[in-house]
Protein backbone atom coordinates (compact mmCIF):
# COMPACT_ATOMS: atom_id res chain seq x y z
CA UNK A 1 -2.70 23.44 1.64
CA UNK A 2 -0.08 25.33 -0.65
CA UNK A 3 3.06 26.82 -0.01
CA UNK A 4 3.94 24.62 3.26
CA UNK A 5 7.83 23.59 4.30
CA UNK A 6 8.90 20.64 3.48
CA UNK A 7 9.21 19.40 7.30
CA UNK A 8 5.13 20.30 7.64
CA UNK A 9 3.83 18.38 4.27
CA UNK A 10 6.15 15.35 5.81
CA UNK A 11 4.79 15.32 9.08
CA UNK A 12 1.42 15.68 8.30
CA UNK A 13 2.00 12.30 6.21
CA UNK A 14 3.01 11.34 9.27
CA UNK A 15 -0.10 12.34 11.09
CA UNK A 16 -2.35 10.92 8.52
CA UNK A 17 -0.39 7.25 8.94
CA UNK A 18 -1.37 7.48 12.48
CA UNK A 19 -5.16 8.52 12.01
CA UNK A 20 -5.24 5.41 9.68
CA UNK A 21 -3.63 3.32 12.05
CA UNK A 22 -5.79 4.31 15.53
CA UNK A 23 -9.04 4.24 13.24
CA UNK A 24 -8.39 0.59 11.86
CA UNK A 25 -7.11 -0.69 14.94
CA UNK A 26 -9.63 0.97 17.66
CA UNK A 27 -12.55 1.92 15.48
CA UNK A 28 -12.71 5.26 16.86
CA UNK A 29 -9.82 7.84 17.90
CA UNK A 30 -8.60 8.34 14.02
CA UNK A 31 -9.80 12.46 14.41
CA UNK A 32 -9.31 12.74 18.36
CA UNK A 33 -5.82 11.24 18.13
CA UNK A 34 -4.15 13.15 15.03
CA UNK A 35 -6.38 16.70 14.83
CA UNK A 36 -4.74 18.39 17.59
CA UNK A 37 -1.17 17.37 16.00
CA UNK A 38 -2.74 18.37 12.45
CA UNK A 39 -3.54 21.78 14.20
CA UNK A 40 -0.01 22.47 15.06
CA UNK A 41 1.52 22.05 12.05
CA UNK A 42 -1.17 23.92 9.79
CA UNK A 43 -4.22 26.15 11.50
CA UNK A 44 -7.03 25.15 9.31
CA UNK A 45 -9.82 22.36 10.53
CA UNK A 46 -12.01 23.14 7.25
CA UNK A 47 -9.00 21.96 5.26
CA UNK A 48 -8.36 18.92 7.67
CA UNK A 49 -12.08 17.90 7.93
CA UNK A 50 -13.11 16.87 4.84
CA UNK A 51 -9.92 15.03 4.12
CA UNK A 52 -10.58 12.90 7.33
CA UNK A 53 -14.20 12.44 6.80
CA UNK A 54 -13.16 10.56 3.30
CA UNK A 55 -10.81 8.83 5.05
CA UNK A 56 -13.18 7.24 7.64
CA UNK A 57 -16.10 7.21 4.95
CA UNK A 58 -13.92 4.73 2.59
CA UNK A 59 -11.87 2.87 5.33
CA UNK A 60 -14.75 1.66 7.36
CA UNK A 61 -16.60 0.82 4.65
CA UNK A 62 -13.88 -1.08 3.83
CA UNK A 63 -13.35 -2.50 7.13
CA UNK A 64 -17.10 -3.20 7.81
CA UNK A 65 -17.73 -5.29 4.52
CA UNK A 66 -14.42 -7.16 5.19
CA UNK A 67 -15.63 -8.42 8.53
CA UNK A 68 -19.47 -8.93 7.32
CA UNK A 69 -17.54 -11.53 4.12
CA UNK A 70 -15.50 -13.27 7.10
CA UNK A 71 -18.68 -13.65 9.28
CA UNK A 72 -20.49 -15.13 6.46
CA UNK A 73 -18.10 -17.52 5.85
CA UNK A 74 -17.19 -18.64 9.08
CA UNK A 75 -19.81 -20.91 10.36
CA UNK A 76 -21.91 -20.19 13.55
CA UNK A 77 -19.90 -16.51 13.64
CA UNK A 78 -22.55 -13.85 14.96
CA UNK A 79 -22.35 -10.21 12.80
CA UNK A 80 -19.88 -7.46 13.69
CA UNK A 81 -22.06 -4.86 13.77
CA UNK A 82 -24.75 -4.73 16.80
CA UNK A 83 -27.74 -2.80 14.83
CA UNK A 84 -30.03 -2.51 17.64
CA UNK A 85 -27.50 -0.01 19.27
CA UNK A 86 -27.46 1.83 15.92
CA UNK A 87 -31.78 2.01 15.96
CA UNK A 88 -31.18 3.85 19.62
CA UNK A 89 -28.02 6.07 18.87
CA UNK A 90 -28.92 7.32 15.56
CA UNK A 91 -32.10 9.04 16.27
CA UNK A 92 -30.69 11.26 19.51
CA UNK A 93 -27.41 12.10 17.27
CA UNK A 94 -28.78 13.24 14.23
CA UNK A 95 -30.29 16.98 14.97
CA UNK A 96 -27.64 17.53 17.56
CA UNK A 97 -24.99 17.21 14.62
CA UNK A 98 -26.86 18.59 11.90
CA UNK A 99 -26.28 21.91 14.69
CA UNK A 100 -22.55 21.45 15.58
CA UNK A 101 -22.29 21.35 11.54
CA UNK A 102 -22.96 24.57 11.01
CA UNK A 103 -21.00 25.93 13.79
CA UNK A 104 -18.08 24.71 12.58
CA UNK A 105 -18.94 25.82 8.60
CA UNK A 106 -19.67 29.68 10.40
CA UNK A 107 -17.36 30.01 13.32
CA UNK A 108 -13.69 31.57 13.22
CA UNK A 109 -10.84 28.52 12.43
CA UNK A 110 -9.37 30.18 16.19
CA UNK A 111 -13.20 29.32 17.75
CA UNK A 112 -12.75 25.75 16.13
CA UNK A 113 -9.45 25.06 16.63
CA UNK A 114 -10.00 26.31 20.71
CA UNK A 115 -12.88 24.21 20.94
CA UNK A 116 -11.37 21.22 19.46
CA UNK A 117 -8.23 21.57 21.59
CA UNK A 118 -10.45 21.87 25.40
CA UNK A 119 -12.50 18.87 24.27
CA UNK A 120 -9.48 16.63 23.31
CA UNK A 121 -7.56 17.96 26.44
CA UNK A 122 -10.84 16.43 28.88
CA UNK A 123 -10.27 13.26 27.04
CA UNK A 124 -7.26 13.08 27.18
CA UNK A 125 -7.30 13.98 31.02
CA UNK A 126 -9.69 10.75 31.55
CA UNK A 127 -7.13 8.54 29.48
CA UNK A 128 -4.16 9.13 31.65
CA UNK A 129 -6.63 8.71 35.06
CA UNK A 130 -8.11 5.84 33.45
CA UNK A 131 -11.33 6.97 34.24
CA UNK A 132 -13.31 6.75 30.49
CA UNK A 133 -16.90 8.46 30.87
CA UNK A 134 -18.88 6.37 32.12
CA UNK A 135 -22.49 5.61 32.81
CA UNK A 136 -25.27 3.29 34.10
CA UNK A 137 -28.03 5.94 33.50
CA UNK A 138 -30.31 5.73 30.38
CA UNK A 139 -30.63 9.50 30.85
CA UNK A 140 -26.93 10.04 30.89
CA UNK A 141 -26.50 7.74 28.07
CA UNK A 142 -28.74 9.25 26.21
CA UNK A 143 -27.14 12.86 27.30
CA UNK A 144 -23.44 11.82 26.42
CA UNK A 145 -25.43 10.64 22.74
CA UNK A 146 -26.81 13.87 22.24
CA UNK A 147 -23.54 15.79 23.23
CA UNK A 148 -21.74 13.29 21.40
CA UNK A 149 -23.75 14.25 17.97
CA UNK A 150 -23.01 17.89 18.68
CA UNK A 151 -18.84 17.76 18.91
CA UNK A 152 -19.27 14.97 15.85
CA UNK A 153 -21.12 18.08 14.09
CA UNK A 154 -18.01 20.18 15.03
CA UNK A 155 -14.97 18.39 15.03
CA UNK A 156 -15.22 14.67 14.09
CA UNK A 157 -13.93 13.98 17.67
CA UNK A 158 -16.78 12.43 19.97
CA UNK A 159 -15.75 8.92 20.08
CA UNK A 160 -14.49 9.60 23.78
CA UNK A 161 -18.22 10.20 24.64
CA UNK A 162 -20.14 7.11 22.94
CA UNK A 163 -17.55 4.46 23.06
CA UNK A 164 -18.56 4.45 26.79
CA UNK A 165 -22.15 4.05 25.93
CA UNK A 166 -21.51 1.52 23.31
CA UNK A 167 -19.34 -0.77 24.95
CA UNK A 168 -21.69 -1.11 27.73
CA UNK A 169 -24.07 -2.50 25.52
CA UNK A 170 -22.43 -4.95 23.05
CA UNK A 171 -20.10 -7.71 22.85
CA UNK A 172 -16.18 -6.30 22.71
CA UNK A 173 -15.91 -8.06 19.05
CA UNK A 174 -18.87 -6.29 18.08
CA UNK A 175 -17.72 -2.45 19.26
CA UNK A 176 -15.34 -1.27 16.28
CA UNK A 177 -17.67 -2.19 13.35
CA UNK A 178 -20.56 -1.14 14.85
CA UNK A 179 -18.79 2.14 15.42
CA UNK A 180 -17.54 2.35 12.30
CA UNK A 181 -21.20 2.17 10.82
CA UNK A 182 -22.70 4.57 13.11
CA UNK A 183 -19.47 6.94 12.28
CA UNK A 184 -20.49 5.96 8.04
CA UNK A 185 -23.76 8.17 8.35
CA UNK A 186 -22.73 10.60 10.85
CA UNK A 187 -19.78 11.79 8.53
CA UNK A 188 -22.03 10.94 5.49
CA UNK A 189 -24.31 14.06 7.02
CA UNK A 190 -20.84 16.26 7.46
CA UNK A 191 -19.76 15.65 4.08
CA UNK A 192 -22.97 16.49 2.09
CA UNK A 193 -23.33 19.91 4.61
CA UNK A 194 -19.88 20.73 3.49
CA UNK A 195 -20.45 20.40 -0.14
CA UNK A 196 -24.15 22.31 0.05
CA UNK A 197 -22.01 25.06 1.82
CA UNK A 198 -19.44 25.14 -0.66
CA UNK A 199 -16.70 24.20 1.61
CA UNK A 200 -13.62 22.92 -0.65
CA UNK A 201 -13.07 19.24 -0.09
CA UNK A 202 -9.64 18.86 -0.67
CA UNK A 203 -9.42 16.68 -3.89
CA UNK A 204 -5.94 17.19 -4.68
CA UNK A 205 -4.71 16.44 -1.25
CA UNK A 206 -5.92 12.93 -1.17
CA UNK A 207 -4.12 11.47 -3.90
CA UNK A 208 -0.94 11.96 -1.24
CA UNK A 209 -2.39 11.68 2.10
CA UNK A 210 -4.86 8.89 1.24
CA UNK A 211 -2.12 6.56 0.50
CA UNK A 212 -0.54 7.55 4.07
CA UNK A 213 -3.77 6.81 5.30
CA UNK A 214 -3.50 3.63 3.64
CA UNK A 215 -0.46 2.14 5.27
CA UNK A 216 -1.61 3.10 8.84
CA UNK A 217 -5.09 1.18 8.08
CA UNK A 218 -3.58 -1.60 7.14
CA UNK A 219 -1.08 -1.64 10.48
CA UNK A 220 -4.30 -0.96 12.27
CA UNK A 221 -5.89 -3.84 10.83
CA UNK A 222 -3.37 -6.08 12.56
CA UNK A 223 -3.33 -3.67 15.55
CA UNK A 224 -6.99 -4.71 16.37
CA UNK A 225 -6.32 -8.63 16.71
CA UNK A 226 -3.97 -7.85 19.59
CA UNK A 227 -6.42 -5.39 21.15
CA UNK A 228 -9.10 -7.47 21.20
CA UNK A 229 -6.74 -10.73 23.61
CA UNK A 230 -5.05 -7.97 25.65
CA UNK A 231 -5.60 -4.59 28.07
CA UNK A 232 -4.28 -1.53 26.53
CA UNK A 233 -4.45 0.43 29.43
CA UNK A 234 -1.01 1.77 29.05
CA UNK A 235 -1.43 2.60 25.29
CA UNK A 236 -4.38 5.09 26.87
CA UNK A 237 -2.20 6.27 29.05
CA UNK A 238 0.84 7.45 27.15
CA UNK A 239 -1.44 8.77 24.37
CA UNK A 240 -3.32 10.97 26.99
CA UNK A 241 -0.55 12.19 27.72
CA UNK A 242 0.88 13.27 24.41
CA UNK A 243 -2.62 14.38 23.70
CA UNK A 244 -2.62 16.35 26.90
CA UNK A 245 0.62 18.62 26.21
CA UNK A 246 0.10 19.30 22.63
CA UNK A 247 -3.51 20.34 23.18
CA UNK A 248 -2.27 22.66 26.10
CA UNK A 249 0.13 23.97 23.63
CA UNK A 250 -2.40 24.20 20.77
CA UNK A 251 -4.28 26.24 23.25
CA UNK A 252 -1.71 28.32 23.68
CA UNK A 253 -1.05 29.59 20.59
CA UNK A 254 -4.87 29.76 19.91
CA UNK A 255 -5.00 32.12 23.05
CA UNK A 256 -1.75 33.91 22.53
């Protein structure tokens, strides 16, 4: 990430603030909601990536043990994180990301980039109809897992398709930490297929974006109280919108 203007290094502090903000205060969205944006300011996911797969590995760590030490001390408080979800998501994730892995560590940054800008541009689509995937079905569930594990494997972006799943089958207090482990080893799996591949993890770039990413966790943090007493709705809405128009654009210049 050398030799960018001024105006790009400043908004993609910017950008990283608001991954750090949606991640804390959602427990999902941190890629979805700030790759696209990334994207327009600097063409390269393998240099984004790794910098937001940190990111999430330290923060929900973070975030995770924070809540388990506030559950432990609270009396007749039930755990965060709902680990029979994780014993049925896991296993149909795994292969299916282990795949979308190495399509992102062989395929052109254009493929990537394209792929990454039609998949945000669905869910961003179902945001502003209000209309989340959703699904009753074990099969389907199962189905939106397994595709889930795939754009993980590519992107970091599949919390559209198993927050649906999730939700359905755990308390609301329970969904962001439980998420937050379940995205712990999925990105755990990303990281260690970068480094085996050589890819360059961006050292030098985190000791300036990971203090952006810092302030927006911490915002999130208080973000997440609110969310959890009131309908956000609205928030969906106007950020499926954004989503929609810059991904359109991204597009765009992918295609063009």
């Amino acid at each position: 990430m050398e030799g960018l203007e001024t105006w790009q290094y400043l908004t993609i502090a910017l950008l990283f603030v608001w991954g750090g903000f949606v991640r804390s205060g959602l427990g999902f969205g941190g890629a979805v909601l700030a790759l696209p944006f990334l994207l327009m300011v600097y063409n390269a996911p393998l240099v984004f990536l790794p910098i937001i797969a940190v990111h999430l590995l330290l923060f929900s760590l973070l975030t995770v043990v924070q809540s388990h030490l506030r559950a432990d001390g609270a009396e007749g408080q039930q755990s965060t994180v709902n680990w029979a979800f994780l014993r049925y998501a896991l296993p149909l994730m795994i292969i299916p990301k282990l795949i979308g892995v190495a399509g992102v560590i062989t395929l052109p940054a254009d493929i990537v980039s394209g792929f990454i800008f039609v998949v945000v541009s669905v869910y961003a689509v179902t945001y502003i109809l209000d209309r989340p995937f959703k699904s009753n079905n074990r099969a389907l569930d199962a189905f939106f897992l397994v595709l889930g594990g795939y754009v993980s494997g590519t992107s970091l972006i599949a919390a559209p398709l198993v927050v649906p799943v999730a939700a359905s089958r755990m308390e609301k207090y329970q969904l962001r930490d439980t998420l937050f482990v379940l995205w712990f080893v999925l990105v755990a799996i990303k990281l260690i297929a970068f480094m085996l591949s050589g890819v360059d993890l961006q050292w030098r770039q985190h000791l300036w974006l990971l203090p952006c990413a810092a302030v927006g966790h911490v915002i999130g943090l208080r973000f997440h109280a609110y969310t959890l007493r009131s309908d956000t709705k609205v928030f969906f809405r106007v950020l499926g919108v954004g989503l929609l128009l810059v991904s359109l654009a991204g597009l765009g210049r992918v295609l063009w």
